[in-house]
Protein backbone atom coordinates (compact mmCIF):
# COMPACT_ATOMS: atom_id res chain seq x y z
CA UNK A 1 -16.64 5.12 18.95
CA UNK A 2 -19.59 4.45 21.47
CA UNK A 3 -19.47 1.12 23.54
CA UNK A 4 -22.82 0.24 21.01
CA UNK A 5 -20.46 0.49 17.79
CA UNK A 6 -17.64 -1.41 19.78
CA UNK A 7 -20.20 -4.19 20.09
CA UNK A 8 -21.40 -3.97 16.72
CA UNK A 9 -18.48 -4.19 14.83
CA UNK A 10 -17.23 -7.33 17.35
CA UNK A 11 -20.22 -8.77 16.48
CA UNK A 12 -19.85 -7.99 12.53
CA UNK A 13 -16.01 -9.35 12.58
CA UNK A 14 -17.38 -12.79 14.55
CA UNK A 15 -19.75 -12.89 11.89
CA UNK A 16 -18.26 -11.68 8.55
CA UNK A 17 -14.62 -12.32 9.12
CA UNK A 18 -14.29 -15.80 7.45
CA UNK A 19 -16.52 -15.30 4.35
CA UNK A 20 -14.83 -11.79 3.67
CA UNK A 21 -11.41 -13.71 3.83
CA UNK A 22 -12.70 -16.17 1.36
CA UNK A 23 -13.99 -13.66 -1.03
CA UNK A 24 -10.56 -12.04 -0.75
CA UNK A 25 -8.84 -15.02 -1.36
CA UNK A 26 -11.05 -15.63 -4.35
CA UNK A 27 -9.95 -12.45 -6.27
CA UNK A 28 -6.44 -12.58 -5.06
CA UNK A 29 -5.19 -16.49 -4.47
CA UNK A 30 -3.25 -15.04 -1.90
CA UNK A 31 -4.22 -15.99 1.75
CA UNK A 32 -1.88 -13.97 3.97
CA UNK A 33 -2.95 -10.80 1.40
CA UNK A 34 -6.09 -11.61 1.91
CA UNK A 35 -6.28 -11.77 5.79
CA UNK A 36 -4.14 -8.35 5.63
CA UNK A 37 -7.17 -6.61 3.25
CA UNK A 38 -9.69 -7.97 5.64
CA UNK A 39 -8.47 -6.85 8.57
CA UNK A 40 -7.60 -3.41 7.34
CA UNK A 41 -10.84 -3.51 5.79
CA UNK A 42 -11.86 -3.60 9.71
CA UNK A 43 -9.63 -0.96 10.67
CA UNK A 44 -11.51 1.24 7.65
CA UNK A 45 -14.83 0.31 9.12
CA UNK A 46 -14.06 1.48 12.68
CA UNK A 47 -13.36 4.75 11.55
CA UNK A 48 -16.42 5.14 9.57
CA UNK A 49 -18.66 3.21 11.73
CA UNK A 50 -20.20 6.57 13.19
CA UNK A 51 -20.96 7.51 9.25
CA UNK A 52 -23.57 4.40 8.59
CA UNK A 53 -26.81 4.94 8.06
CA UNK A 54 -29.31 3.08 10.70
CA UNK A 55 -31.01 1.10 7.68
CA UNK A 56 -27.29 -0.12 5.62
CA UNK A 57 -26.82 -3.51 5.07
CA UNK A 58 -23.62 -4.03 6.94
CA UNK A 59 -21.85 -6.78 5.30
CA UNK A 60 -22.62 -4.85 1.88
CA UNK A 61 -20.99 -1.50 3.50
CA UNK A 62 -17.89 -4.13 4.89
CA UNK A 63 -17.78 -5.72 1.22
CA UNK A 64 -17.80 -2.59 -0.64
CA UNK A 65 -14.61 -1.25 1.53
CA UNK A 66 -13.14 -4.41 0.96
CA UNK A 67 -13.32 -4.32 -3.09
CA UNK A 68 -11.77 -0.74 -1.95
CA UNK A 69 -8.89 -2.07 -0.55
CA UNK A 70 -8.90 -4.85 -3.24
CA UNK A 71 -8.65 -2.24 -5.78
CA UNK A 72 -5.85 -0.13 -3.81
CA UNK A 73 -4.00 -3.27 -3.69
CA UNK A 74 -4.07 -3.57 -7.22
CA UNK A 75 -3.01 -0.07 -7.96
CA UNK A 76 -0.02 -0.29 -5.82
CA UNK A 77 1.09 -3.80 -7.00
CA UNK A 78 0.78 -2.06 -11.11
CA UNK A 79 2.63 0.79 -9.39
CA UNK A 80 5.38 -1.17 -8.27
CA UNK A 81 5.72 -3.38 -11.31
CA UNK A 82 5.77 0.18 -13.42
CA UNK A 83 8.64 1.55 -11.59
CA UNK A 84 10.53 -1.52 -10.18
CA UNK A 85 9.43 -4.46 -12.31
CA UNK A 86 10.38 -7.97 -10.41
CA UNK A 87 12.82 -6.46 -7.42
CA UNK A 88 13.02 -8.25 -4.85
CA UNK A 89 14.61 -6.45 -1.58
CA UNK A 90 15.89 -10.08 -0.29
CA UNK A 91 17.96 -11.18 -3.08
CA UNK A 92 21.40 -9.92 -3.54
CA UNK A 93 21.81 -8.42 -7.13
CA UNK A 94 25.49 -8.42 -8.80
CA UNK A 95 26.81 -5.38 -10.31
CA UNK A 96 27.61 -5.67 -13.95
CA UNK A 97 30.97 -3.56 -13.77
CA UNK A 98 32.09 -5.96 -10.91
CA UNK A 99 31.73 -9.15 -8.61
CA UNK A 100 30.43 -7.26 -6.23
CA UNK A 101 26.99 -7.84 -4.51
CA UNK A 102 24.55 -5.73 -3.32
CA UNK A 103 21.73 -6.75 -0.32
CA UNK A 104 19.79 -3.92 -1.07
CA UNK A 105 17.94 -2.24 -3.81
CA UNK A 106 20.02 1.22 -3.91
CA UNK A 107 21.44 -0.39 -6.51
CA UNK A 108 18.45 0.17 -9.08
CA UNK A 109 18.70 4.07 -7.71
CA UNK A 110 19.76 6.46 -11.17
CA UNK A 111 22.44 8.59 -10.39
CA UNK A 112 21.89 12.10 -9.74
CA UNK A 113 18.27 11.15 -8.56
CA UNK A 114 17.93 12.26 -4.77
CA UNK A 115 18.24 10.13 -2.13
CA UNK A 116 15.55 11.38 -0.20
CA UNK A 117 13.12 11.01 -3.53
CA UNK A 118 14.26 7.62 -4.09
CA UNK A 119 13.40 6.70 -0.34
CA UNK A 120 9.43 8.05 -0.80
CA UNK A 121 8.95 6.09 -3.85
CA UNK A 122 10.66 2.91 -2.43
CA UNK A 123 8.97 3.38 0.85
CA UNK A 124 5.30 3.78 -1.04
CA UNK A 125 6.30 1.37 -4.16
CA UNK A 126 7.70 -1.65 -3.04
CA UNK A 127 6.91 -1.86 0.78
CA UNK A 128 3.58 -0.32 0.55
CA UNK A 129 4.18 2.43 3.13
CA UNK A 130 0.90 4.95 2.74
CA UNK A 131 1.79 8.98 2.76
CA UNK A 132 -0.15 9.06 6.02
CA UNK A 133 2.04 6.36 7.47
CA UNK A 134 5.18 8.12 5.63
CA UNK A 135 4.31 11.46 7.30
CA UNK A 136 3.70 9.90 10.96
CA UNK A 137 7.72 9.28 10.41
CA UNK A 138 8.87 11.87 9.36
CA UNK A 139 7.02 14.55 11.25
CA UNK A 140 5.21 15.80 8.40
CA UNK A 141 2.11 16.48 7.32
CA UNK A 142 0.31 14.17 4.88
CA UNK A 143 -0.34 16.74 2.85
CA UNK A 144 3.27 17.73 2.26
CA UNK A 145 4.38 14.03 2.09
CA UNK A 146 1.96 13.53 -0.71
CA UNK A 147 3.43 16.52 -2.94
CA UNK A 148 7.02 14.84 -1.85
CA UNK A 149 6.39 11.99 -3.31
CA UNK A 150 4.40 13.61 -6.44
CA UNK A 151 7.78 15.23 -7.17
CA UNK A 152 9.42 12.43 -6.44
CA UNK A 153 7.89 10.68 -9.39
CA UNK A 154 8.04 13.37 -11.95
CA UNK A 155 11.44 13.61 -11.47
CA UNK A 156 12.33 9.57 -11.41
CA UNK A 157 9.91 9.82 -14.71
CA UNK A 158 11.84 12.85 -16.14
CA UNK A 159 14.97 11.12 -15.69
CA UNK A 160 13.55 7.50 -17.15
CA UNK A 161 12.73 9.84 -20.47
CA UNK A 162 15.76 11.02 -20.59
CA UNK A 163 17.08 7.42 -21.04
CA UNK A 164 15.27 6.67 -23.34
CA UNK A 165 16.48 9.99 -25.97
């Protein structure tokens, strides 16, 4: 990124910061969710600022990545409703064979579903971990983290049908 860009997008942050937040906040009625899809909004825009054409209206090209992010948001939240419904990792959750209590959410884990499977979808699902992020971890590519998780979620959904028989 030139020092020109640097100074651009300053100046579009200064500018647009506080009315993108509100038009977040307007589709979400979330602030702190907002703030989050702003600012990686932001992060979006400095990778791409290199790709704008000289005549874009710039708080149209920052809106549009926005709604992006809005929608991504979205997708993940249905995603993690889909496969987890109302988990939350903070509560303890009693087992129904005994009185004992578990912190965590291994608990909801099917048996004979791999551990390492059940860690992708958790880590993409229900903390919102990205593949990219995922394969920065583990040393992989995204690539290969992506078809991980892919077969991750066939298998958790072959095993879910297989309940329901």
């Amino acid at each position: 990124m030139t020092t020109e860009q640097s100074e651009m997008l300053g100046y579009l942050y200064d500018k647009y910061y506080k009315s993108l937040c509100h038009y977040a906040y307007s589709m979400l009625h979330d602030w702190q969710t907002a703030e989050d899809l702003v600012q990686h909004t932001f992060e979006v825009a400095c990778k791409k600022i290199g790709s704008v054409v000289p005549d874009t209206n710039l708080f149209v090209w920052l809106k549009n990545i926005l709604d992006f992010e809005i929608k991504n948001y979205w997708r993940a939240l249905e995603t993690r409703k889909k496969f987890f419904a109302d988990i939350n990792p903070e509560i303890q959750y009693k087992h129904p064979d005994s009185n004992k209590y578990f912190s965590s959410i291994d608990y909801i884990k099917p048996k004979n579903f791999p551990d390492e499977d059940f860690y992708f979808i958790v880590y993409t699902a229900i903390y919102g971990f990205t593949c990219e992020e995922i394969a920065k971890q583990l040393g992989i590519s995204k690539e290969a983290c992506f078809k991980r998780l892919q077969r991750a979620k066939k298998r958790l959904r072959k095993i879910y049908e297989n309940l329901k028989e």
